[in-house]
N, C-alpha and C. Protein backbone atom coordinates (compact mmCIF):
# COMPACT_ATOMS: atom_id res chain seq x y z
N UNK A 1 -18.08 24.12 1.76
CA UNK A 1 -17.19 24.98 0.98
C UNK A 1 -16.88 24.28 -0.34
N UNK A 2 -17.09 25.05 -1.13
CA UNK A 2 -16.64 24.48 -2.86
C UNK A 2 -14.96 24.13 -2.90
N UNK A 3 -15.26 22.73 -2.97
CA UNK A 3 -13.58 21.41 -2.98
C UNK A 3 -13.20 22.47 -4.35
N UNK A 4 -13.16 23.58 -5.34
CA UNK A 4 -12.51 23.75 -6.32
C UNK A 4 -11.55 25.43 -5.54
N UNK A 5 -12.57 25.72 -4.29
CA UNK A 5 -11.83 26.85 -3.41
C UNK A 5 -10.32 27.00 -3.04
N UNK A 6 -9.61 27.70 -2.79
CA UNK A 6 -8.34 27.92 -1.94
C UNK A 6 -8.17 26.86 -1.20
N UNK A 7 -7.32 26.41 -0.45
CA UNK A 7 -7.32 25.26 0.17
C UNK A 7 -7.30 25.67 1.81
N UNK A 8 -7.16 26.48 1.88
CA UNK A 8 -7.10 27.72 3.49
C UNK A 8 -8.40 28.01 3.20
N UNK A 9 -9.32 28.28 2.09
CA UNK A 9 -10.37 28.95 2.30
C UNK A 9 -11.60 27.41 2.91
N UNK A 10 -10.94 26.90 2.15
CA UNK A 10 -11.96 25.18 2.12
C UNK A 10 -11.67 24.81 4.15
N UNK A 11 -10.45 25.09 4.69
CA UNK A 11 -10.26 24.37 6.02
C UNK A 11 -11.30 25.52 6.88
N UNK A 12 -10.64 27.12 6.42
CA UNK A 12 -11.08 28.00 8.00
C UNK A 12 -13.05 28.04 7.63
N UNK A 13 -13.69 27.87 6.62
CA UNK A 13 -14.96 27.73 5.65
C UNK A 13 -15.46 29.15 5.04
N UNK A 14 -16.29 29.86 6.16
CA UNK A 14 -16.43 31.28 4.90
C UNK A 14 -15.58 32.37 5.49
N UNK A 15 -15.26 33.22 4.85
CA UNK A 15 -14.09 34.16 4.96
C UNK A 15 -14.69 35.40 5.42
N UNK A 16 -16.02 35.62 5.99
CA UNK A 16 -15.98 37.43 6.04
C UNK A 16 -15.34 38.14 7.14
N UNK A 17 -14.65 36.87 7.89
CA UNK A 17 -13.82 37.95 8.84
C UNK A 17 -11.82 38.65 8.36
N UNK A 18 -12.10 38.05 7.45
CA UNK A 18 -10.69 38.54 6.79
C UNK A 18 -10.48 39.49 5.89
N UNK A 19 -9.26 40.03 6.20
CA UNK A 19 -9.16 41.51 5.58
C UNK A 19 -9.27 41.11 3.74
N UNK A 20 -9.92 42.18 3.59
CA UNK A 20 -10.23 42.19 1.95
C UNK A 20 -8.83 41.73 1.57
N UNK A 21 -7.47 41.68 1.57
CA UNK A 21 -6.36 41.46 0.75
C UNK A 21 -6.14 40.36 1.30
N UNK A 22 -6.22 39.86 1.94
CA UNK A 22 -6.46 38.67 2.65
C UNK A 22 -7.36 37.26 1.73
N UNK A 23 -8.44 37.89 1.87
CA UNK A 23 -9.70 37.33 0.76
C UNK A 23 -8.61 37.32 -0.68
N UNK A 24 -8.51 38.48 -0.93
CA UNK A 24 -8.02 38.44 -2.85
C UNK A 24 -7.49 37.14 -2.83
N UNK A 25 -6.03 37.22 -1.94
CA UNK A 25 -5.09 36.41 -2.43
C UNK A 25 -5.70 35.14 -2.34
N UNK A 26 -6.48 34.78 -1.75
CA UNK A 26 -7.23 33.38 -1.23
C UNK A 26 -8.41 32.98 -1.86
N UNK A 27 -8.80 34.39 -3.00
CA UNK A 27 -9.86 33.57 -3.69
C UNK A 27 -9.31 33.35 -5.31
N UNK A 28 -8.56 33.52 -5.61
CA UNK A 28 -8.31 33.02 -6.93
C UNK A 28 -6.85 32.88 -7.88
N UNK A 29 -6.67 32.60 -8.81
CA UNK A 29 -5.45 32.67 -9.10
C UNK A 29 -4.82 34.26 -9.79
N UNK A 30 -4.01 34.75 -9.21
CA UNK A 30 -2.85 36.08 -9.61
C UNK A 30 -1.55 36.27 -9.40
N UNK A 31 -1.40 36.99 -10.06
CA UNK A 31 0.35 37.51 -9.65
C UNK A 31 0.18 38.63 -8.63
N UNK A 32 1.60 38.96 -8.06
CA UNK A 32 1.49 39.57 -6.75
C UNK A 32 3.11 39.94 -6.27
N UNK A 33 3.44 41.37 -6.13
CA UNK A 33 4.72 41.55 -6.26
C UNK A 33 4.89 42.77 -4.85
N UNK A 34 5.88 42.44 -4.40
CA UNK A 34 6.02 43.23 -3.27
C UNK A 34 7.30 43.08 -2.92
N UNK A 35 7.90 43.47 -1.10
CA UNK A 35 9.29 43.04 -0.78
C UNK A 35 9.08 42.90 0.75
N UNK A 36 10.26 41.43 0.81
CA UNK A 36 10.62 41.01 2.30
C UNK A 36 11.35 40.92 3.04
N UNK A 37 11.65 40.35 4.18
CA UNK A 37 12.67 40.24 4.61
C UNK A 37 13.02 38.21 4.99
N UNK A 38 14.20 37.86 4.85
CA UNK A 38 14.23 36.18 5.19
C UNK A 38 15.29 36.32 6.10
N UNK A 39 15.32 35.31 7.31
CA UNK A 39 16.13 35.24 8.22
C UNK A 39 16.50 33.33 8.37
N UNK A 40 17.53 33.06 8.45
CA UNK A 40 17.31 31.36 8.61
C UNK A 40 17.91 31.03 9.51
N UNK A 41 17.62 29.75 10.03
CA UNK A 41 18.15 29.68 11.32
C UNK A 41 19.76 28.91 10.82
N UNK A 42 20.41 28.23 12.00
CA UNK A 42 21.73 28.54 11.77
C UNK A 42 21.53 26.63 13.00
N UNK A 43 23.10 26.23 11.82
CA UNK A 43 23.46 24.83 12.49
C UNK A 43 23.10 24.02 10.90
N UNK A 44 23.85 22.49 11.29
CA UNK A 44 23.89 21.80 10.39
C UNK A 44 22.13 21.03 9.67
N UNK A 45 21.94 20.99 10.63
CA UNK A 45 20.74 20.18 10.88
C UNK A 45 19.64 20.69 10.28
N UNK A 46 19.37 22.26 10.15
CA UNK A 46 18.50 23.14 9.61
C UNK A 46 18.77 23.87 8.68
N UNK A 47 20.13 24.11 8.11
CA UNK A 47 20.80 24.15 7.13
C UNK A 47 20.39 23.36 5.75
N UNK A 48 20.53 21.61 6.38
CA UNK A 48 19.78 20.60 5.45
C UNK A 48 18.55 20.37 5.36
N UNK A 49 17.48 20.71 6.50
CA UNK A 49 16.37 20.97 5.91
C UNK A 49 15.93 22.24 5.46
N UNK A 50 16.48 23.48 5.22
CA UNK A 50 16.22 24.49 4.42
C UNK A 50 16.33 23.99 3.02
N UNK A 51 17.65 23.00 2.88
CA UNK A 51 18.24 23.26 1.46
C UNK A 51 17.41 22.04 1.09
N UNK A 52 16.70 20.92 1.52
CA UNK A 52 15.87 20.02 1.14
C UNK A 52 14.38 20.55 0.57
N UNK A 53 14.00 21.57 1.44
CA UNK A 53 13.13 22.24 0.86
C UNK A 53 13.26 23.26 -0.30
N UNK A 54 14.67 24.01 -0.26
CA UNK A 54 14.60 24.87 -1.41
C UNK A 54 14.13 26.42 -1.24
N UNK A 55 14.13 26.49 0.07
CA UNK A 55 14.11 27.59 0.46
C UNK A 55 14.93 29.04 0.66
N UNK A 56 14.98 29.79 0.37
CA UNK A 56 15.80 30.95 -0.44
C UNK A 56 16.76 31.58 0.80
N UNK A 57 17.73 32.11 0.17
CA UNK A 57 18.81 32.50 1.16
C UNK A 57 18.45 33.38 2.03
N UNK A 58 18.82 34.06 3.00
CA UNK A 58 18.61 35.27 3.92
C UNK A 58 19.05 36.51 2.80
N UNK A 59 18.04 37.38 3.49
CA UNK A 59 18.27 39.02 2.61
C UNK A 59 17.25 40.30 3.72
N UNK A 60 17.63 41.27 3.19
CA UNK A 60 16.80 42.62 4.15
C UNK A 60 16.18 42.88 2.68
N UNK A 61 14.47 43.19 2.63
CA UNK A 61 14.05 44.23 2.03
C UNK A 61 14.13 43.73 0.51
N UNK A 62 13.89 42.24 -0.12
CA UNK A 62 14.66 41.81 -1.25
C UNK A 62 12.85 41.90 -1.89
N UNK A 63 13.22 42.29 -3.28
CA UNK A 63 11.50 42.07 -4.08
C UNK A 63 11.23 40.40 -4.11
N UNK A 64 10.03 40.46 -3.89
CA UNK A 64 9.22 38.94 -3.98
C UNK A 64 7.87 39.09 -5.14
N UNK A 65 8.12 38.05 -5.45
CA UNK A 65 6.72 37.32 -6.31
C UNK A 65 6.45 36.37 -5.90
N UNK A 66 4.76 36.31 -6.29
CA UNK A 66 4.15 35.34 -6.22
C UNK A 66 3.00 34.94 -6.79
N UNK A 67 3.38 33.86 -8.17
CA UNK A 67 2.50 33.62 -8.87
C UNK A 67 1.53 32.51 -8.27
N UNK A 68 0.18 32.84 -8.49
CA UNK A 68 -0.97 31.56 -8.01
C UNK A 68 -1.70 31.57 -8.94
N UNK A 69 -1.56 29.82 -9.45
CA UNK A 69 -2.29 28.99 -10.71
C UNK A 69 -2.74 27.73 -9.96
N UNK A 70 -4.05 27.48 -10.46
CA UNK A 70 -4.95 26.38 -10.10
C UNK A 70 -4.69 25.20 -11.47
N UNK A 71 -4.15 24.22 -10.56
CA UNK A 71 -3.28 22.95 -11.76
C UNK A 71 -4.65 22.05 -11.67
N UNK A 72 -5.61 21.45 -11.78
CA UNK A 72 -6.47 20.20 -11.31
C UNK A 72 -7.00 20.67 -9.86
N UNK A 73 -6.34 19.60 -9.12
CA UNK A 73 -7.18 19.46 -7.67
C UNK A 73 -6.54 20.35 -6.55
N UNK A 74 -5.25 21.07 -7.10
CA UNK A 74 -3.78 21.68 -6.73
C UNK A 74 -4.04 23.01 -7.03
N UNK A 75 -3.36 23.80 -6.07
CA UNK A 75 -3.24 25.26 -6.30
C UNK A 75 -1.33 25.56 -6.25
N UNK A 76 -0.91 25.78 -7.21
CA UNK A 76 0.36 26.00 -7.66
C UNK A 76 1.04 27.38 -7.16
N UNK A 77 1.90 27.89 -6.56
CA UNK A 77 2.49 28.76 -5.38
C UNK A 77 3.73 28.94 -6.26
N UNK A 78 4.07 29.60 -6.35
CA UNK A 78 5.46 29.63 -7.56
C UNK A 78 6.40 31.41 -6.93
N UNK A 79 7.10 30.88 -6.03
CA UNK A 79 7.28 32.52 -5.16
C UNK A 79 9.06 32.48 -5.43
N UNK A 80 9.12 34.11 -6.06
CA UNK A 80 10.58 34.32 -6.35
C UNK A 80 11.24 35.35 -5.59
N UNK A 81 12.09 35.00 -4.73
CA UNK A 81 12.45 35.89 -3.61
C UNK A 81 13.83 36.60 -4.37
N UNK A 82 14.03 37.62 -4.73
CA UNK A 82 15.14 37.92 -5.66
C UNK A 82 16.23 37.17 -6.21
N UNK A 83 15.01 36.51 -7.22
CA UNK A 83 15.58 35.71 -8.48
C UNK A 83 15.84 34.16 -7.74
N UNK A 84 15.66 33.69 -6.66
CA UNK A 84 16.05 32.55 -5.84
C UNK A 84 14.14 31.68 -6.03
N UNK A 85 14.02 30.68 -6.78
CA UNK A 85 12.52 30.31 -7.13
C UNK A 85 12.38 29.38 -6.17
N UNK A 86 11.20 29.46 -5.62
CA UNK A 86 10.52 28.17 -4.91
C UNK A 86 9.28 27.32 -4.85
N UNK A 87 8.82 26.79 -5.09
CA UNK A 87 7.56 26.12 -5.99
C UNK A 87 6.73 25.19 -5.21
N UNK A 88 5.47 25.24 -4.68
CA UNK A 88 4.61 24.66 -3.55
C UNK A 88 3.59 24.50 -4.43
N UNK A 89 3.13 23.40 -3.97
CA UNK A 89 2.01 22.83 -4.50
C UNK A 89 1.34 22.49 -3.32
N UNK A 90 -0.25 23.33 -3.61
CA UNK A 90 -1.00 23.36 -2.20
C UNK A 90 -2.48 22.46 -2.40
N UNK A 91 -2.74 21.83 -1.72
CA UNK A 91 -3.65 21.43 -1.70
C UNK A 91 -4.76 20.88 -0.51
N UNK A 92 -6.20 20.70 -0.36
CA UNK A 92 -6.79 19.89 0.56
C UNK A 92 -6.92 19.09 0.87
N UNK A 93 -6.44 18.85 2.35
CA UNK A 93 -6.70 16.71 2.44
C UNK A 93 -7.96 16.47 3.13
N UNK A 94 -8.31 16.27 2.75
CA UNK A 94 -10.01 15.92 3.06
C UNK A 94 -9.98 15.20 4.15
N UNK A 95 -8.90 14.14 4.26
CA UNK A 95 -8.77 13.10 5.50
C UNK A 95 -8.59 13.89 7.02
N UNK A 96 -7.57 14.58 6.84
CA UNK A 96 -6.71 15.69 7.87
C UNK A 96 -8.10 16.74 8.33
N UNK A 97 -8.49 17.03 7.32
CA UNK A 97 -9.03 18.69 7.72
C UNK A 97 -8.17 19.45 7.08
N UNK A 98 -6.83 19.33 6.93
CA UNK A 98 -5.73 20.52 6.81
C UNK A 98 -5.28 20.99 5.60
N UNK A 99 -4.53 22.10 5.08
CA UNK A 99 -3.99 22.36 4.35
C UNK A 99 -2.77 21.06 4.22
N UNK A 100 -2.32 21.56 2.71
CA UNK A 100 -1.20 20.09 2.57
C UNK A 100 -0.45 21.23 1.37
N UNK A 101 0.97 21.10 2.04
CA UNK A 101 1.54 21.98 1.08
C UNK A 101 2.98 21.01 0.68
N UNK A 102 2.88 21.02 -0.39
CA UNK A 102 4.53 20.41 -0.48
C UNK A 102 5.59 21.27 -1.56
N UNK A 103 6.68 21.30 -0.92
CA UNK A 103 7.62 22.45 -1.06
C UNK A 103 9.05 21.32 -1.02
N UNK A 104 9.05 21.52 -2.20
CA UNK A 104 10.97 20.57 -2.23
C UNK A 104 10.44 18.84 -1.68
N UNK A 105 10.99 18.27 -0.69
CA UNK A 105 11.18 17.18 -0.55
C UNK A 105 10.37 17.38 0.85
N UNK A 106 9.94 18.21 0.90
CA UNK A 106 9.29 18.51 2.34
C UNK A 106 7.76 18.33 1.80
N UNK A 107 6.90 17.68 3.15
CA UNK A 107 5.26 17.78 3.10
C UNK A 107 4.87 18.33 4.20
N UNK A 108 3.85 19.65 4.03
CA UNK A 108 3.63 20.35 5.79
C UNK A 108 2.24 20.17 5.70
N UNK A 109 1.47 20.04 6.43
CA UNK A 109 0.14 19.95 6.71
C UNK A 109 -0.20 20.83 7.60
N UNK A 110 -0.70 21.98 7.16
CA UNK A 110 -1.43 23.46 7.97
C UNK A 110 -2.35 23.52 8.79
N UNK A 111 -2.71 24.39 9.58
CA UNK A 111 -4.30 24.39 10.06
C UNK A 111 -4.26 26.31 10.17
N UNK A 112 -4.74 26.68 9.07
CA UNK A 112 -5.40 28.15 9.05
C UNK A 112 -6.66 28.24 10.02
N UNK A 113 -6.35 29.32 10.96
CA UNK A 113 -7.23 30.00 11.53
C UNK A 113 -7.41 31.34 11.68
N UNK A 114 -9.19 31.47 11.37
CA UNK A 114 -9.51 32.73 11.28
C UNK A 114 -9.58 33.63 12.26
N UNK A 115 -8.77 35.09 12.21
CA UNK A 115 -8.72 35.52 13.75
C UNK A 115 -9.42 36.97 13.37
N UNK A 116 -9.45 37.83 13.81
CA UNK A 116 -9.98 39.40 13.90
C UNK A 116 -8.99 40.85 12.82
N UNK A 117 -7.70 39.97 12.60
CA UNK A 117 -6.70 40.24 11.73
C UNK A 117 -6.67 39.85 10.39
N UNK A 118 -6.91 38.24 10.78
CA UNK A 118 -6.35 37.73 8.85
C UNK A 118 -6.42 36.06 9.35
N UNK A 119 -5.05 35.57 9.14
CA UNK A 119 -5.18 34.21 9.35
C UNK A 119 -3.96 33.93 10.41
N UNK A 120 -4.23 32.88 11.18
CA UNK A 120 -3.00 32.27 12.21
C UNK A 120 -2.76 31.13 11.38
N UNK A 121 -1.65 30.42 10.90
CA UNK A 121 -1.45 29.08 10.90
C UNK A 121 -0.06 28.68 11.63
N UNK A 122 -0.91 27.29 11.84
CA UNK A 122 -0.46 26.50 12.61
C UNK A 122 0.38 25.19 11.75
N UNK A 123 1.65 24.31 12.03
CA UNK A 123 2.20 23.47 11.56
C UNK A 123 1.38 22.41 12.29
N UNK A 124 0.52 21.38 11.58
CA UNK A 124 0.43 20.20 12.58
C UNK A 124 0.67 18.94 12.06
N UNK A 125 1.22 18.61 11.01
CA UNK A 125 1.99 17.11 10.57
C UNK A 125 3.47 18.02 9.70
N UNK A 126 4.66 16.96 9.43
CA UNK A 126 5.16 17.11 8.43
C UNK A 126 5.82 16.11 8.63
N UNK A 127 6.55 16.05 6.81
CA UNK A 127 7.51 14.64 6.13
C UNK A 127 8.25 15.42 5.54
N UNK A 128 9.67 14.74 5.98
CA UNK A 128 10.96 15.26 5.48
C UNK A 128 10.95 14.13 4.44
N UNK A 129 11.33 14.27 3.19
CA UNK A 129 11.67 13.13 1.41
C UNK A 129 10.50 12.07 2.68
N UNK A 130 9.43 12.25 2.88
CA UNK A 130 8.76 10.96 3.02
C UNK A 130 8.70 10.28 4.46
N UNK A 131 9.55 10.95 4.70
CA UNK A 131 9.47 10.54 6.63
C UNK A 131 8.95 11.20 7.28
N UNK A 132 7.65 10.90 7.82
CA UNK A 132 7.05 11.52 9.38
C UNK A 132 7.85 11.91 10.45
N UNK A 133 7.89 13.42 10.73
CA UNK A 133 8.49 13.98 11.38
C UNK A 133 7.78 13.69 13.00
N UNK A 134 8.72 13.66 14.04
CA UNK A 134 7.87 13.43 15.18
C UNK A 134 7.53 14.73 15.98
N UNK A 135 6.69 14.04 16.69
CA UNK A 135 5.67 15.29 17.15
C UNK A 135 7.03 16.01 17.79
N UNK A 136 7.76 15.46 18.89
CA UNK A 136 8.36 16.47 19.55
C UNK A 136 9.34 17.50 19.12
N UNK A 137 9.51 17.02 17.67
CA UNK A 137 10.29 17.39 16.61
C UNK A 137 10.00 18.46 15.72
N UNK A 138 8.41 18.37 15.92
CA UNK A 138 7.52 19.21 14.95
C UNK A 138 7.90 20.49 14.88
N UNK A 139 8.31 21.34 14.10
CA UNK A 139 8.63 22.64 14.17
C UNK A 139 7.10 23.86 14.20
N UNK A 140 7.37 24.34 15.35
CA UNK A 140 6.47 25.30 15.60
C UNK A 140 6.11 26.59 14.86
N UNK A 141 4.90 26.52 14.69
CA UNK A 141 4.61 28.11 13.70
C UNK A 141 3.90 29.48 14.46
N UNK A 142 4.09 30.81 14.14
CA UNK A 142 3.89 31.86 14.47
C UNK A 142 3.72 32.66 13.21
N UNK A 143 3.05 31.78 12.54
CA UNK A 143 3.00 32.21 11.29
C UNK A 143 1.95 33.68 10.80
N UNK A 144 1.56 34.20 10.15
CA UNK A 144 0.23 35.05 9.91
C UNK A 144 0.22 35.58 8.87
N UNK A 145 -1.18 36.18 8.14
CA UNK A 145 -1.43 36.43 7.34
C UNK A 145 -2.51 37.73 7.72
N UNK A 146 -2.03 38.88 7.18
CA UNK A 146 -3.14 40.21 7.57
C UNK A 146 -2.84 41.23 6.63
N UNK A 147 -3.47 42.10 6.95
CA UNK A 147 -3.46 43.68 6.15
C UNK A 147 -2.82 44.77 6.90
N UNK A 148 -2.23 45.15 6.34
CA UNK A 148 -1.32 46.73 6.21
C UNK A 148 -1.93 48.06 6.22
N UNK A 149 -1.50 49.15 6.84
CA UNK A 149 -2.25 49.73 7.05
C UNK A 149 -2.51 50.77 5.63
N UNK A 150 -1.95 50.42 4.48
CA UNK A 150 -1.84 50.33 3.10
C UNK A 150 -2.80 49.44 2.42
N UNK A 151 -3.35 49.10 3.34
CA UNK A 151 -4.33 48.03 2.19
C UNK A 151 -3.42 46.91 1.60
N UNK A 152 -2.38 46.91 1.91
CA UNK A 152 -1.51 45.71 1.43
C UNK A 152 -1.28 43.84 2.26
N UNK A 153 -1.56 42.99 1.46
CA UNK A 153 -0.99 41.83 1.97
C UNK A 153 -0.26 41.63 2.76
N UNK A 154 -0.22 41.25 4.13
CA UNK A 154 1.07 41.15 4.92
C UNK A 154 1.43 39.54 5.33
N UNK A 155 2.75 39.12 5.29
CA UNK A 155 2.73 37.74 6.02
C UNK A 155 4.18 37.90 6.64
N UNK A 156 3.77 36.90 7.88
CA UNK A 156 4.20 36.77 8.58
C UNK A 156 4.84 35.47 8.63
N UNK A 157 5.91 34.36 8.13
CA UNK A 157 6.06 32.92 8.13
C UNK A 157 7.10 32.19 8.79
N UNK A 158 6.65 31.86 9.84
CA UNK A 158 7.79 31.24 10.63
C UNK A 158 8.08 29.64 11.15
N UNK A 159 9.17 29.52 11.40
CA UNK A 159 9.10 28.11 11.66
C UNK A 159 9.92 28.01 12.74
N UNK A 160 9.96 27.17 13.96
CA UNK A 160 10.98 26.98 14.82
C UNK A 160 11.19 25.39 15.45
N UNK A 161 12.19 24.94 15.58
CA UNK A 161 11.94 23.21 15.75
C UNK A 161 12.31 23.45 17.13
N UNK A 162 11.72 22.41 17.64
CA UNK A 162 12.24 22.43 19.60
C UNK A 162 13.32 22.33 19.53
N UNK A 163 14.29 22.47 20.85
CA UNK A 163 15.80 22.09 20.49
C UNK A 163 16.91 22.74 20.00
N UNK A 164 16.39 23.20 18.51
CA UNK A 164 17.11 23.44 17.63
C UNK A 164 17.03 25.20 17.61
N UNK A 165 15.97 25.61 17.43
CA UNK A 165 15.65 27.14 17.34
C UNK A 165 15.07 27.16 15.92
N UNK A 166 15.18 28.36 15.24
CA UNK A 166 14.34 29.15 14.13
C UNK A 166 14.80 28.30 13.34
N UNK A 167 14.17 27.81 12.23
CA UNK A 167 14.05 27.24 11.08
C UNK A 167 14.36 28.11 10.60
N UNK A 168 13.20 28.72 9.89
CA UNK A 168 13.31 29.87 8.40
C UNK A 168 11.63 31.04 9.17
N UNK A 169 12.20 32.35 8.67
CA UNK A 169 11.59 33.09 9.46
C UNK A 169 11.71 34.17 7.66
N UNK A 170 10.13 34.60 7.35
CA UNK A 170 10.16 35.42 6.09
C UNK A 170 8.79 36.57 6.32
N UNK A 171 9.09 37.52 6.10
CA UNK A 171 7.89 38.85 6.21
C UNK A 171 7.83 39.27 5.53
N UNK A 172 6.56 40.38 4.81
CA UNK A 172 6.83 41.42 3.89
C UNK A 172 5.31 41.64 3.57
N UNK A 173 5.42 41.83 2.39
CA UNK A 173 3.92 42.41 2.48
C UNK A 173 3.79 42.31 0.34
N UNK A 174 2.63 42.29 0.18
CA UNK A 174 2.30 41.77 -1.44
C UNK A 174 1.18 42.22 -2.02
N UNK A 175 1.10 42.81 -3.29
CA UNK A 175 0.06 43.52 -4.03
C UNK A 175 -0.08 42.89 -5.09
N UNK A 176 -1.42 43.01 -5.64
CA UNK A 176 -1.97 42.43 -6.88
C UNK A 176 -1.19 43.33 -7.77
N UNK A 177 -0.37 42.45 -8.42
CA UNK A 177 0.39 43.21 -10.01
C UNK A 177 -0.29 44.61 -10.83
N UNK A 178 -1.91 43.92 -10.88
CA UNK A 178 -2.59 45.39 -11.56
C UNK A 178 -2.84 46.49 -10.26
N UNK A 179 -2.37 46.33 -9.40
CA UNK A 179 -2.69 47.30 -8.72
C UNK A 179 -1.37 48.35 -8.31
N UNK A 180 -0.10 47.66 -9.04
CA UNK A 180 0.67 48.55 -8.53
C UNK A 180 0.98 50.35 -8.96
N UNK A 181 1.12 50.80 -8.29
CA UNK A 181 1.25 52.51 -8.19
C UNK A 181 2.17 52.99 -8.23
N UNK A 182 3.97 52.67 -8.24
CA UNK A 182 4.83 53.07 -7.80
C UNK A 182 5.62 52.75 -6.94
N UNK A 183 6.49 53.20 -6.65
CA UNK A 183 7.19 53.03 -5.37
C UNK A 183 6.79 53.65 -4.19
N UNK A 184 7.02 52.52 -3.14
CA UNK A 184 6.26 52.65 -1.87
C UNK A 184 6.63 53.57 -0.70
């Protein structure tokens, strides 16, 4: 797979089992505007790693963006959940196999898999400001990525730590800017 690819496209390798909106968003850089929903989990502990990461408040139905720019070796994620900005810098670790996304003070290391839908990912390393999180600690994903029966982007992004319960839980669905039509 071409090291200058998506960084999900470079781990799962060729893409023809994924839904065409699926593919778009994953083969190049665009804007992309739609609406979601965010749910967060609740307690002190996940509270501070939401707000370490920078991750946007809870809302029903709030408009989202999401700009994607290719910086160098980096694919730049720049997503505005009504007016609340959050900024990921994604990239491939060649060492891992995995996606490597870093978001605030947080580092997650992905594993996209290709399913009959779109994509599953999976959480399988992370660093809180630099500390290796432990495995039993690892917050679990149910994450996904598919198509609508609109032809639209759908994701699915979840997180849950053992113990503790839901991290941060976000859905909705996303269209290429030139493609929009109206209200939905």
């Amino acid at each position: 797979m071409d090291s200058k690819a998506d960084p999900f496209l470079q781990v799962i390798g060729a893409d023809g089992r994924l839904p065409d909106s699926v593919k778009a968003l994953h083969r190049g850089e665009g804007r992309y505007s739609g609406r979601c929903s965010i749910t967060r989990g609740r307690g002190v502990l996940i509270a501070f790693a939401l707000r370490i990461a920078g991750f946007p408040p809870e809302g029903d139905d709030l408009p989202v963006t999401l700009d994607i720019r290719k910086i160098g070796d980096c694919w730049r994620w720049d997503r505005d959940f009504a007016g609340h900005q959050t900024y990921s810098r994604i990239s491939f670790d060649p060492r891992r196999g995995y996606v490597r996304e870093q978001i605030g003070g947080l580092t997650i290391w992905l594993q996209p898999v290709a399913t009959d839908t779109g994509l599953a990912i999976e959480i399988r390393r992370l660093c809180l400001l630099g500390i290796p999180c432990p495995g039993f600690l690892l917050p679990r994903s149910a994450s996904t990525e598919g198509e609508d029966a609109q032809s639209r982007f759908r994701f699915d992004i979840s997180a849950r730590v053992p113990g503790l319960g839901l991290l941060i839980r976000y859905k909705g669905w996303l269209i290429p800017d030139h493609a929009r039509r109206g209200p939905d």
